[in-house]
PDB file of N, CA and C in Angstrom:
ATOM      1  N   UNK A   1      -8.059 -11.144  92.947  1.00  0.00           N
ATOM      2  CA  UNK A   1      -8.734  -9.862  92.880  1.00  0.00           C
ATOM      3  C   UNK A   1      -7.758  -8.794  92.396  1.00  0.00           C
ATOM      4  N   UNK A   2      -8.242  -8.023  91.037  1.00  0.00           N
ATOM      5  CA  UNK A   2      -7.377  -6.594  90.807  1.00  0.00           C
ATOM      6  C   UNK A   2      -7.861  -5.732  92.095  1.00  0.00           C
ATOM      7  N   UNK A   3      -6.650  -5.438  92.350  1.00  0.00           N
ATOM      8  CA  UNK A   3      -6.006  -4.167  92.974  1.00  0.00           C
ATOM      9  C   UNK A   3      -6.909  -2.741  92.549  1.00  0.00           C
ATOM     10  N   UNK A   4      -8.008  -1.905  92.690  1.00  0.00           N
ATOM     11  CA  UNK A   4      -8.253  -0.825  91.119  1.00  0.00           C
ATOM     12  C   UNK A   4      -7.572   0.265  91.378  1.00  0.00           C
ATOM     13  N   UNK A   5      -6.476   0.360  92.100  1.00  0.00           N
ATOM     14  CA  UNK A   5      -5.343   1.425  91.767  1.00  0.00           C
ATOM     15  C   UNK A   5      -4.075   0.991  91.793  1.00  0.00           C
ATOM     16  N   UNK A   6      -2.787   1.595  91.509  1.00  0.00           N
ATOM     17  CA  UNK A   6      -1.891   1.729  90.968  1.00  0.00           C
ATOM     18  C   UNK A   6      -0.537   2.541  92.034  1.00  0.00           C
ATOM     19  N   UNK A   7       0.087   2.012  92.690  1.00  0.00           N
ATOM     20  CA  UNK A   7       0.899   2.237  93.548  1.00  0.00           C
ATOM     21  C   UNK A   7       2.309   3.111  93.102  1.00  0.00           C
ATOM     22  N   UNK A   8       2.886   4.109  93.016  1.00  0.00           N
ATOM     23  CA  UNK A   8       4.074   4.321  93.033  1.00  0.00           C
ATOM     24  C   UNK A   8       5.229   3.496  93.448  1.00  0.00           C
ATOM     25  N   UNK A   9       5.272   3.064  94.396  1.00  0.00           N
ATOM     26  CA  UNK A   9       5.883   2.225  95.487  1.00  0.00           C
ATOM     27  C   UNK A   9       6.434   0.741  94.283  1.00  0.00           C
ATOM     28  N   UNK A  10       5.016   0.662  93.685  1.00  0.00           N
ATOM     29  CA  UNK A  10       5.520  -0.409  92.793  1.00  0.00           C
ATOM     30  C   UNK A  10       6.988  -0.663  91.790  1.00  0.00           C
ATOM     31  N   UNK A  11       6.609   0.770  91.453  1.00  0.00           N
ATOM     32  CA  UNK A  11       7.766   1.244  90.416  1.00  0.00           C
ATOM     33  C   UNK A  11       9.561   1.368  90.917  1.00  0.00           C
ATOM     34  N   UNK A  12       8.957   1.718  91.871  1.00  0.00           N
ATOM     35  CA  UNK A  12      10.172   2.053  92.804  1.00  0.00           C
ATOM     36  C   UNK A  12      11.129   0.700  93.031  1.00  0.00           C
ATOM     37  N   UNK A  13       9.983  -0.293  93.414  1.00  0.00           N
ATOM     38  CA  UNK A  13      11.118  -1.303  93.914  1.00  0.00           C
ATOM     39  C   UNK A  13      11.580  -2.078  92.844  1.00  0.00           C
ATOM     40  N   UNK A  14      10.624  -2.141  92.008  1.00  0.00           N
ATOM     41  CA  UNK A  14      11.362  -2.476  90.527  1.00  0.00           C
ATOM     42  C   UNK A  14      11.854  -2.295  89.533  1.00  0.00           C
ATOM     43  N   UNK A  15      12.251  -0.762  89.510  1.00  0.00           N
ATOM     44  CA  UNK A  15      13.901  -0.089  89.218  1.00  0.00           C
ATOM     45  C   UNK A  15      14.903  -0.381  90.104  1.00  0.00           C
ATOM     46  N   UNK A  16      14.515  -0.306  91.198  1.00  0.00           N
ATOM     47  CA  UNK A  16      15.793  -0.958  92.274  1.00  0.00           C
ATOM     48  C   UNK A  16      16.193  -2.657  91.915  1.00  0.00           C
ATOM     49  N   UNK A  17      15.219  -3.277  91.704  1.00  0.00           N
ATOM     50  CA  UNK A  17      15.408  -4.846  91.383  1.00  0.00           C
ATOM     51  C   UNK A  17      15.982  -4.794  90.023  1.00  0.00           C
ATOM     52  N   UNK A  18      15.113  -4.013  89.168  1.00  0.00           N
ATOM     53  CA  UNK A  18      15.671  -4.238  87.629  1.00  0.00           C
ATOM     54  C   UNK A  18      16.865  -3.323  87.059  1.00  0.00           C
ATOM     55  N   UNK A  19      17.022  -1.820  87.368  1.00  0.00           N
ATOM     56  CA  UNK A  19      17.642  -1.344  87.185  1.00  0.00           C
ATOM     57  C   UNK A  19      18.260  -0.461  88.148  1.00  0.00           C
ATOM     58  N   UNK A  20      18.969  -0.993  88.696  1.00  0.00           N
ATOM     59  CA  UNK A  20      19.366  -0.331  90.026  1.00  0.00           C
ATOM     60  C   UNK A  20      20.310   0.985  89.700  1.00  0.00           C
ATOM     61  N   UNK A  21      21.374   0.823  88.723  1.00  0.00           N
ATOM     62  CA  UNK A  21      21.796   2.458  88.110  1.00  0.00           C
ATOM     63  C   UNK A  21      21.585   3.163  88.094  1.00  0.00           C
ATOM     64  N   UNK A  22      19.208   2.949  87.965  1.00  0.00           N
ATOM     65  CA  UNK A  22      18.732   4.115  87.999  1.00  0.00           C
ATOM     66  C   UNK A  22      18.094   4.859  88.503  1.00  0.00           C
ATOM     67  N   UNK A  23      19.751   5.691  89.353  1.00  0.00           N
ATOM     68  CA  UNK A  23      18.613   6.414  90.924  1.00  0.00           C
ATOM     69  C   UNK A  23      17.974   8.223  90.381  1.00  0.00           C
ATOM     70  N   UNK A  24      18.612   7.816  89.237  1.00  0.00           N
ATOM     71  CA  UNK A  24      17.929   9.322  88.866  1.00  0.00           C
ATOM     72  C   UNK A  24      16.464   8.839  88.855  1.00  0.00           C
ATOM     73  N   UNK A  25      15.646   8.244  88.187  1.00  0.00           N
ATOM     74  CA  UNK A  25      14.620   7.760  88.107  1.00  0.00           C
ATOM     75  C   UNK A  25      13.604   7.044  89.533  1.00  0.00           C
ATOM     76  N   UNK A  26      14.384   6.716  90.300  1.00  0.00           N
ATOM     77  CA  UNK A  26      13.831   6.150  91.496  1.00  0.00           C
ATOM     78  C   UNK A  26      14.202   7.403  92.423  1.00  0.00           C
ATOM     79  N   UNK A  27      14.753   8.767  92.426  1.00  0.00           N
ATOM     80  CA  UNK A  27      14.622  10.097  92.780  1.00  0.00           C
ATOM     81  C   UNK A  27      13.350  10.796  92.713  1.00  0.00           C
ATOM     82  N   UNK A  28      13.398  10.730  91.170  1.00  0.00           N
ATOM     83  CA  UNK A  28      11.970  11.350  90.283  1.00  0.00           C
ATOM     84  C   UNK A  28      10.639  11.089  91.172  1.00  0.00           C
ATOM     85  N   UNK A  29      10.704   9.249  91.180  1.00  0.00           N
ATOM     86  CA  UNK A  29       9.242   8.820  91.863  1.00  0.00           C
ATOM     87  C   UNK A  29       9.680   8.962  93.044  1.00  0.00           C
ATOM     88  N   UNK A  30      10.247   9.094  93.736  1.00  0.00           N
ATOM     89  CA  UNK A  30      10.413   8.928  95.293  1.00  0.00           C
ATOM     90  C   UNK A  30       9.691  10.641  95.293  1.00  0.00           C
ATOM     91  N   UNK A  31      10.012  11.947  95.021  1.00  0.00           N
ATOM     92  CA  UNK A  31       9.593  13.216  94.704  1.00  0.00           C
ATOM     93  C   UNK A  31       8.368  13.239  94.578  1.00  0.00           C
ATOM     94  N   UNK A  32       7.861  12.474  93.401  1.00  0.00           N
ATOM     95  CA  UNK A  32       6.287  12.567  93.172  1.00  0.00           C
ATOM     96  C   UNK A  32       5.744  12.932  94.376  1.00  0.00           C
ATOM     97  N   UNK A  33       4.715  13.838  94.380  1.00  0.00           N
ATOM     98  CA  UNK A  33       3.576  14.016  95.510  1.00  0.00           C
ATOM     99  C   UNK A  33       2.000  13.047  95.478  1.00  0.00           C
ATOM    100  N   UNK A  34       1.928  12.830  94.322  1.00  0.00           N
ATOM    101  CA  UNK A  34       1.235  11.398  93.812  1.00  0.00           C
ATOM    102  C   UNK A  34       1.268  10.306  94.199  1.00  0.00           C
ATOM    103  N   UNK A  35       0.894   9.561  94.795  1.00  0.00           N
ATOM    104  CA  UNK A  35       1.691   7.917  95.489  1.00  0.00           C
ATOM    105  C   UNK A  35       0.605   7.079  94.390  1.00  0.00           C
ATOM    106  N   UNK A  36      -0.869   7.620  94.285  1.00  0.00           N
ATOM    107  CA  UNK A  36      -1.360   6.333  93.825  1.00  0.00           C
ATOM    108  C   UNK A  36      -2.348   6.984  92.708  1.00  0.00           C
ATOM    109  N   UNK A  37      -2.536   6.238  91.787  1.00  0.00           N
ATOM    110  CA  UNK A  37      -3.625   6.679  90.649  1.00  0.00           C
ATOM    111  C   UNK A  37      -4.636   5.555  90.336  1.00  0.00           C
ATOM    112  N   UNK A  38      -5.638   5.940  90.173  1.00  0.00           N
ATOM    113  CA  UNK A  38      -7.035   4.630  89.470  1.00  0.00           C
ATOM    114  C   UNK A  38      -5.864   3.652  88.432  1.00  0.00           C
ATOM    115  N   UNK A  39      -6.299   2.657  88.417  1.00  0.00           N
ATOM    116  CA  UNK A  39      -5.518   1.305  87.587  1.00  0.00           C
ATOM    117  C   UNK A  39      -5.981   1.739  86.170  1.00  0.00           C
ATOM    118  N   UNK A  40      -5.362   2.309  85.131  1.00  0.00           N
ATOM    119  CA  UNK A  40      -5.520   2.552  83.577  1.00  0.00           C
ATOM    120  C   UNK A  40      -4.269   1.984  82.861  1.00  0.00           C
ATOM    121  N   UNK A  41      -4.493   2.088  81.533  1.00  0.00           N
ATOM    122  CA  UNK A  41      -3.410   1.516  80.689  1.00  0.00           C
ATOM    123  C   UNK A  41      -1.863   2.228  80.737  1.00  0.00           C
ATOM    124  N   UNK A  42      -2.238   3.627  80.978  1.00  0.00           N
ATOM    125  CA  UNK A  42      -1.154   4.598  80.612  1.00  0.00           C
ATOM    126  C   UNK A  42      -1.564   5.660  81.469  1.00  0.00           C
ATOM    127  N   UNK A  43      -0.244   5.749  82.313  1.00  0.00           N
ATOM    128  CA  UNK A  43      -0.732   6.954  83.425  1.00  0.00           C
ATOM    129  C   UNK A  43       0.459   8.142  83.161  1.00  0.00           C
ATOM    130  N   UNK A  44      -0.044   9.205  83.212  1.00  0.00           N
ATOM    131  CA  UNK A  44       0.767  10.358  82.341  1.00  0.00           C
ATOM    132  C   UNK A  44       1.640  11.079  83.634  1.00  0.00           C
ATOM    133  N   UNK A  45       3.086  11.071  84.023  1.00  0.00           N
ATOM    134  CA  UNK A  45       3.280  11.965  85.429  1.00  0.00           C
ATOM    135  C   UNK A  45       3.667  13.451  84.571  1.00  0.00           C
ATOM    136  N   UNK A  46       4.430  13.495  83.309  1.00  0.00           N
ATOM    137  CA  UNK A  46       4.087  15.295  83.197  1.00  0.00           C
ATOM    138  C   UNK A  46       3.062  15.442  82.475  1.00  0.00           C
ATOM    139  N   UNK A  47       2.390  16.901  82.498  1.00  0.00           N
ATOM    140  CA  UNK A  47       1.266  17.684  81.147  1.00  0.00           C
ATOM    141  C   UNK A  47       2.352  18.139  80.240  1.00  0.00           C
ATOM    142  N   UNK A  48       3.246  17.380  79.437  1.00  0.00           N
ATOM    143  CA  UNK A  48       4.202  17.695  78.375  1.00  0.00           C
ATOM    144  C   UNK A  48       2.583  17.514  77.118  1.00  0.00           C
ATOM    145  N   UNK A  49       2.632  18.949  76.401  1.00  0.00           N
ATOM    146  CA  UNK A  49       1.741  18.724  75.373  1.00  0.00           C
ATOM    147  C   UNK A  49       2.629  18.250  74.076  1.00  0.00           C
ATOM    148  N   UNK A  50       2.105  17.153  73.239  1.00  0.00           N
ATOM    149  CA  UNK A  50       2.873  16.971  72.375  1.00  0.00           C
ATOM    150  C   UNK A  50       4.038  16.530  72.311  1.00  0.00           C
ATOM    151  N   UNK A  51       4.413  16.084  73.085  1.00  0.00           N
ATOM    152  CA  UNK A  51       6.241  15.346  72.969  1.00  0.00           C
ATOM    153  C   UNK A  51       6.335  14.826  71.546  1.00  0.00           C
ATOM    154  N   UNK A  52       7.658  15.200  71.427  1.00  0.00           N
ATOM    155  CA  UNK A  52       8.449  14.228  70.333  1.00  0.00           C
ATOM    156  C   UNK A  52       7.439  14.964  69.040  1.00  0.00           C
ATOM    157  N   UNK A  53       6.894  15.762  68.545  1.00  0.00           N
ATOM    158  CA  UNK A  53       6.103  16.433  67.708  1.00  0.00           C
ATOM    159  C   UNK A  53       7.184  17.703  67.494  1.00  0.00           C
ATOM    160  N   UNK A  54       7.055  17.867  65.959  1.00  0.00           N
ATOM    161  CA  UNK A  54       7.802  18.657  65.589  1.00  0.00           C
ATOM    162  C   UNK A  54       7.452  20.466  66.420  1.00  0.00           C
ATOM    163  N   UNK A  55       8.459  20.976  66.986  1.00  0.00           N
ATOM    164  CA  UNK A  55       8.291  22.037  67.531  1.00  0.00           C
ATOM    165  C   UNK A  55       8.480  21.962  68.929  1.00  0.00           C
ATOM    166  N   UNK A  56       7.923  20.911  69.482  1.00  0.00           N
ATOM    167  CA  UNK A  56       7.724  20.766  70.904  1.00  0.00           C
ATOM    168  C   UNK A  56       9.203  20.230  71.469  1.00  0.00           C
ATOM    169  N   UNK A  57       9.491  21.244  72.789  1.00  0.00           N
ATOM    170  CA  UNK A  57      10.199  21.513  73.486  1.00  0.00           C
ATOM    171  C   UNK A  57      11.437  19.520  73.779  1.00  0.00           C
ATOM    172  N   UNK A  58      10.159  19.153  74.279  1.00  0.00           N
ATOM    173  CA  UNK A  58      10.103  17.792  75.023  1.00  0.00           C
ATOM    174  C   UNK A  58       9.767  16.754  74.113  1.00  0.00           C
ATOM    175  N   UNK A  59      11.248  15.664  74.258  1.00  0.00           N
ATOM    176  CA  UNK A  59      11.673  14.792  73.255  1.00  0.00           C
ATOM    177  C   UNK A  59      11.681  13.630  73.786  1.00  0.00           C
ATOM    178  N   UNK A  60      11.408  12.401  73.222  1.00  0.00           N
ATOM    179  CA  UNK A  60      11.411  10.892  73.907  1.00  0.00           C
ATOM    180  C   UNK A  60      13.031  10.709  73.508  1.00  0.00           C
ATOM    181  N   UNK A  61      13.592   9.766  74.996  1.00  0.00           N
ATOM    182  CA  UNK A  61      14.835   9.644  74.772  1.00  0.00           C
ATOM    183  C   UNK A  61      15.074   8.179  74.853  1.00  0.00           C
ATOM    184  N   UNK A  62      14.189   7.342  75.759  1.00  0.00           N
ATOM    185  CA  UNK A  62      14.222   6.151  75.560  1.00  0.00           C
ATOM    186  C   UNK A  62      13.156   5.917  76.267  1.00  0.00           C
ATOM    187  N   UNK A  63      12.999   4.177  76.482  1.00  0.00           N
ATOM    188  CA  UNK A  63      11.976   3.477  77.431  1.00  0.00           C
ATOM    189  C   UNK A  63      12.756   2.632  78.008  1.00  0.00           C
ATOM    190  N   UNK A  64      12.602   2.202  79.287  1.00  0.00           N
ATOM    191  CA  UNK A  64      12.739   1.704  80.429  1.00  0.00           C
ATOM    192  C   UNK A  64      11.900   0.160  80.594  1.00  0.00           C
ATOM    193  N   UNK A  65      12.053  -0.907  80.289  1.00  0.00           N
ATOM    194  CA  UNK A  65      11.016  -2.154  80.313  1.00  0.00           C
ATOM    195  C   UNK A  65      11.401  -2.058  81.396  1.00  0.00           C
ATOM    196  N   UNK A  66      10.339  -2.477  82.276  1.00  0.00           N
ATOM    197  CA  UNK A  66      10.304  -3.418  83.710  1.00  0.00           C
ATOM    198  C   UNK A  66       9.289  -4.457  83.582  1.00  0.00           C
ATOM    199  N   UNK A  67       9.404  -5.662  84.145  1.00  0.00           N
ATOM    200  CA  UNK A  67       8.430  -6.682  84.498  1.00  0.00           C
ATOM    201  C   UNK A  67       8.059  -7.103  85.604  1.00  0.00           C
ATOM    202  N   UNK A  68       7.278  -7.303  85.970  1.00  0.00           N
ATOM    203  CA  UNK A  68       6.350  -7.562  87.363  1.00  0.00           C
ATOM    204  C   UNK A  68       5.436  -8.642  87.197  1.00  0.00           C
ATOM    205  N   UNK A  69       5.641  -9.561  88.089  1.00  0.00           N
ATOM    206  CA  UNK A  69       5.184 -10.574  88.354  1.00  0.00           C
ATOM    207  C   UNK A  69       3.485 -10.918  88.116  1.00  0.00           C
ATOM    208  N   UNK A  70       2.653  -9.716  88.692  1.00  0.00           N
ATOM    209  CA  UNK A  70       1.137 -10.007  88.434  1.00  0.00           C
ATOM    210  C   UNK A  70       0.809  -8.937  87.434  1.00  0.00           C
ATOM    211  N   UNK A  71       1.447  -7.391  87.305  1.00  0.00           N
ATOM    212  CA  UNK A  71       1.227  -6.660  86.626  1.00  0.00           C
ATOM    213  C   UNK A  71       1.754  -6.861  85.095  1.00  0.00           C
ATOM    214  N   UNK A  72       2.824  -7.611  84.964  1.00  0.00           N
ATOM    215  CA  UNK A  72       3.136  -7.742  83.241  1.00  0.00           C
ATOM    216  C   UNK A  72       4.016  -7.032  82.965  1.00  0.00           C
ATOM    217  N   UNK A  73       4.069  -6.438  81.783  1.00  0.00           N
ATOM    218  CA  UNK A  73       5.216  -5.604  81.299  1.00  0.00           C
ATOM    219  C   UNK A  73       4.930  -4.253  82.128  1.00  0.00           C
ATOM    220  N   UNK A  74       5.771  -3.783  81.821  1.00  0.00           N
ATOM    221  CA  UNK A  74       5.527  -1.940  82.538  1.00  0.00           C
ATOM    222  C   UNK A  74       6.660  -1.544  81.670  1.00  0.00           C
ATOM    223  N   UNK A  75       6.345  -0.268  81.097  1.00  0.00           N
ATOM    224  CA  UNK A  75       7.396   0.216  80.259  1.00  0.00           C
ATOM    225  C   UNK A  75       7.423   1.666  80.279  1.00  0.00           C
ATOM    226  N   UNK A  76       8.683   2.441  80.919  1.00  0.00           N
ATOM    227  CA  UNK A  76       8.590   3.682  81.253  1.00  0.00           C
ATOM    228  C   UNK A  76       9.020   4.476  80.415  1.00  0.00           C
ATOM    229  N   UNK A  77       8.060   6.081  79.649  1.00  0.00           N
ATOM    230  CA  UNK A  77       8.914   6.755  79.090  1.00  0.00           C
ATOM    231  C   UNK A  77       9.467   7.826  79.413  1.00  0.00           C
ATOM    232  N   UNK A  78      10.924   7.804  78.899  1.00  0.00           N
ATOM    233  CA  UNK A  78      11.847   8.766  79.395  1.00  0.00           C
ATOM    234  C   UNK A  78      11.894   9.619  78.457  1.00  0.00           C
ATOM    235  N   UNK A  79      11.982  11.023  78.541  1.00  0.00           N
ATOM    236  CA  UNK A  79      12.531  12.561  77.585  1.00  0.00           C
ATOM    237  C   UNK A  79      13.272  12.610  77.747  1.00  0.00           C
ATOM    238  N   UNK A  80      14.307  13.039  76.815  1.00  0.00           N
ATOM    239  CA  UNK A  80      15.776  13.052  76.845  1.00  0.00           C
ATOM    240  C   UNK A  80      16.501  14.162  77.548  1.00  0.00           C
ATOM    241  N   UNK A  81      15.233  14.808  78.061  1.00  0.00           N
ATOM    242  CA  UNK A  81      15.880  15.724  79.377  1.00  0.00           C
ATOM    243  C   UNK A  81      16.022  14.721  80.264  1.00  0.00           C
ATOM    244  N   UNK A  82      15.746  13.327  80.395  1.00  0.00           N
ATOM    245  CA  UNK A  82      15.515  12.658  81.772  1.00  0.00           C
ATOM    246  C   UNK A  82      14.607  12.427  82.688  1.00  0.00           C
ATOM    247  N   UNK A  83      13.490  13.079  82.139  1.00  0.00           N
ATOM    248  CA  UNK A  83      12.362  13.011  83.099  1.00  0.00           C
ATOM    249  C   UNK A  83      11.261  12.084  82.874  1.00  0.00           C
ATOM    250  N   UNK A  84      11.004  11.310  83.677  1.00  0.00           N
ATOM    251  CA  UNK A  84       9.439  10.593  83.245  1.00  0.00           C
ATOM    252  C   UNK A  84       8.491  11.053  82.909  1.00  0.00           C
ATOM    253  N   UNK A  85       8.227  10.680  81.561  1.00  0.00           N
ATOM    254  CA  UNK A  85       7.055  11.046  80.919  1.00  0.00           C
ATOM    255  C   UNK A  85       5.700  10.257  81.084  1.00  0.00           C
ATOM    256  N   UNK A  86       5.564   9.154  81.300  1.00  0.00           N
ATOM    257  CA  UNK A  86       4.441   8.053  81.809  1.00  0.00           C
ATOM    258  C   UNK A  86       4.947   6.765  82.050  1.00  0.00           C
ATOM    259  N   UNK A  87       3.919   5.839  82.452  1.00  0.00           N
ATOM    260  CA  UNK A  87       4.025   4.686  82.779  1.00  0.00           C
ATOM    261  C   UNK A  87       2.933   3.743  81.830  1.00  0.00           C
ATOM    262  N   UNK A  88       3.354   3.185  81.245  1.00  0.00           N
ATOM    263  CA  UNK A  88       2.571   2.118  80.244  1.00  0.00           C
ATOM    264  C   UNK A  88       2.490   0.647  81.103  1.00  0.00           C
ATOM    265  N   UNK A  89       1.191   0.079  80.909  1.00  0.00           N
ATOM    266  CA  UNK A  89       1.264  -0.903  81.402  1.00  0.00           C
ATOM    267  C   UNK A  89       0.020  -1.646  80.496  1.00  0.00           C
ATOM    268  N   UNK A  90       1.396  -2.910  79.591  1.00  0.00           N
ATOM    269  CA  UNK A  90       1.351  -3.375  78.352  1.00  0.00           C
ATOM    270  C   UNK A  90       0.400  -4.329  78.510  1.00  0.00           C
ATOM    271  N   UNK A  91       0.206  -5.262  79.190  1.00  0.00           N
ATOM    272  CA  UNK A  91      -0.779  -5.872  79.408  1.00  0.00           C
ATOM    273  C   UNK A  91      -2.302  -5.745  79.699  1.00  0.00           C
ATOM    274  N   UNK A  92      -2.159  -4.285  79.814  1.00  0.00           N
ATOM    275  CA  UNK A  92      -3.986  -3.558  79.995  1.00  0.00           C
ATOM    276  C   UNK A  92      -3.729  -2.777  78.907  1.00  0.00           C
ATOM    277  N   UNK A  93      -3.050  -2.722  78.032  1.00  0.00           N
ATOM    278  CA  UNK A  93      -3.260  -2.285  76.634  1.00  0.00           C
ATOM    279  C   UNK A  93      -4.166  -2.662  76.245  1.00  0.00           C
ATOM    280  N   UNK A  94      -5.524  -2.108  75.488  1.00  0.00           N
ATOM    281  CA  UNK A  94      -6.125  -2.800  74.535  1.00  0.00           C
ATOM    282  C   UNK A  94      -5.877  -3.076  73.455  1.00  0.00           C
ATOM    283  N   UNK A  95      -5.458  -4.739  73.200  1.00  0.00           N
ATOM    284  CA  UNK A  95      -5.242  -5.027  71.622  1.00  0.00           C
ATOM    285  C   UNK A  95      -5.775  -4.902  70.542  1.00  0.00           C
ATOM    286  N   UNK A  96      -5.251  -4.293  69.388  1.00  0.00           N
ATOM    287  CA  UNK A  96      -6.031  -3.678  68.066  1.00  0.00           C
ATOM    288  C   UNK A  96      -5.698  -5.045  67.029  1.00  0.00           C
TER     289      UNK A  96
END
């Protein structure tokens, strides 16, 4: 049975498992006031309008893969201020 929401908690322990370096990031979500959202492909944690678009403030600086056992890929994006920009989760992508 799917789960039909989406845990914070998840993320958390698997930056600690996968990337443990990164406590700036396991700070970020630990902060969130959010713990859980409906299960979607791509869940947005800032209203950054436009990232990475010419003009706009807020720039992609990298992504973060994580993998999870029932959930699949998870791939986090980071702004090169450092802040999480969303959570992708590659396997509820719809394929084109």
């Amino acid at each position: 049975m799917i789960i039909p929401y989406f845990d914070i908690e998840w993320i958390i322990d698997l930056i600690k498992e996968q990337e443990p370096d990164r406590t700036d990031l396991i700070e970020q979500l630990e902060m969130n006031e959010r713990r859980r959202w409906i299960r979607q492909p791509y869940i947005f944690l800032l209203s950054v309008e436009k990232p990475s678009k010419p003009g706009s403030e807020c720039q992609f600086g990298e992504n973060i893969v994580l993998e999870h056992e029932r959930e699949g890929t998870i791939v986090l994006d980071i702004l090169e201020d450092g802040r999480i920009y969303g959570v992708e989760f590659v396997d509820q992508t719809p394929q084109r």
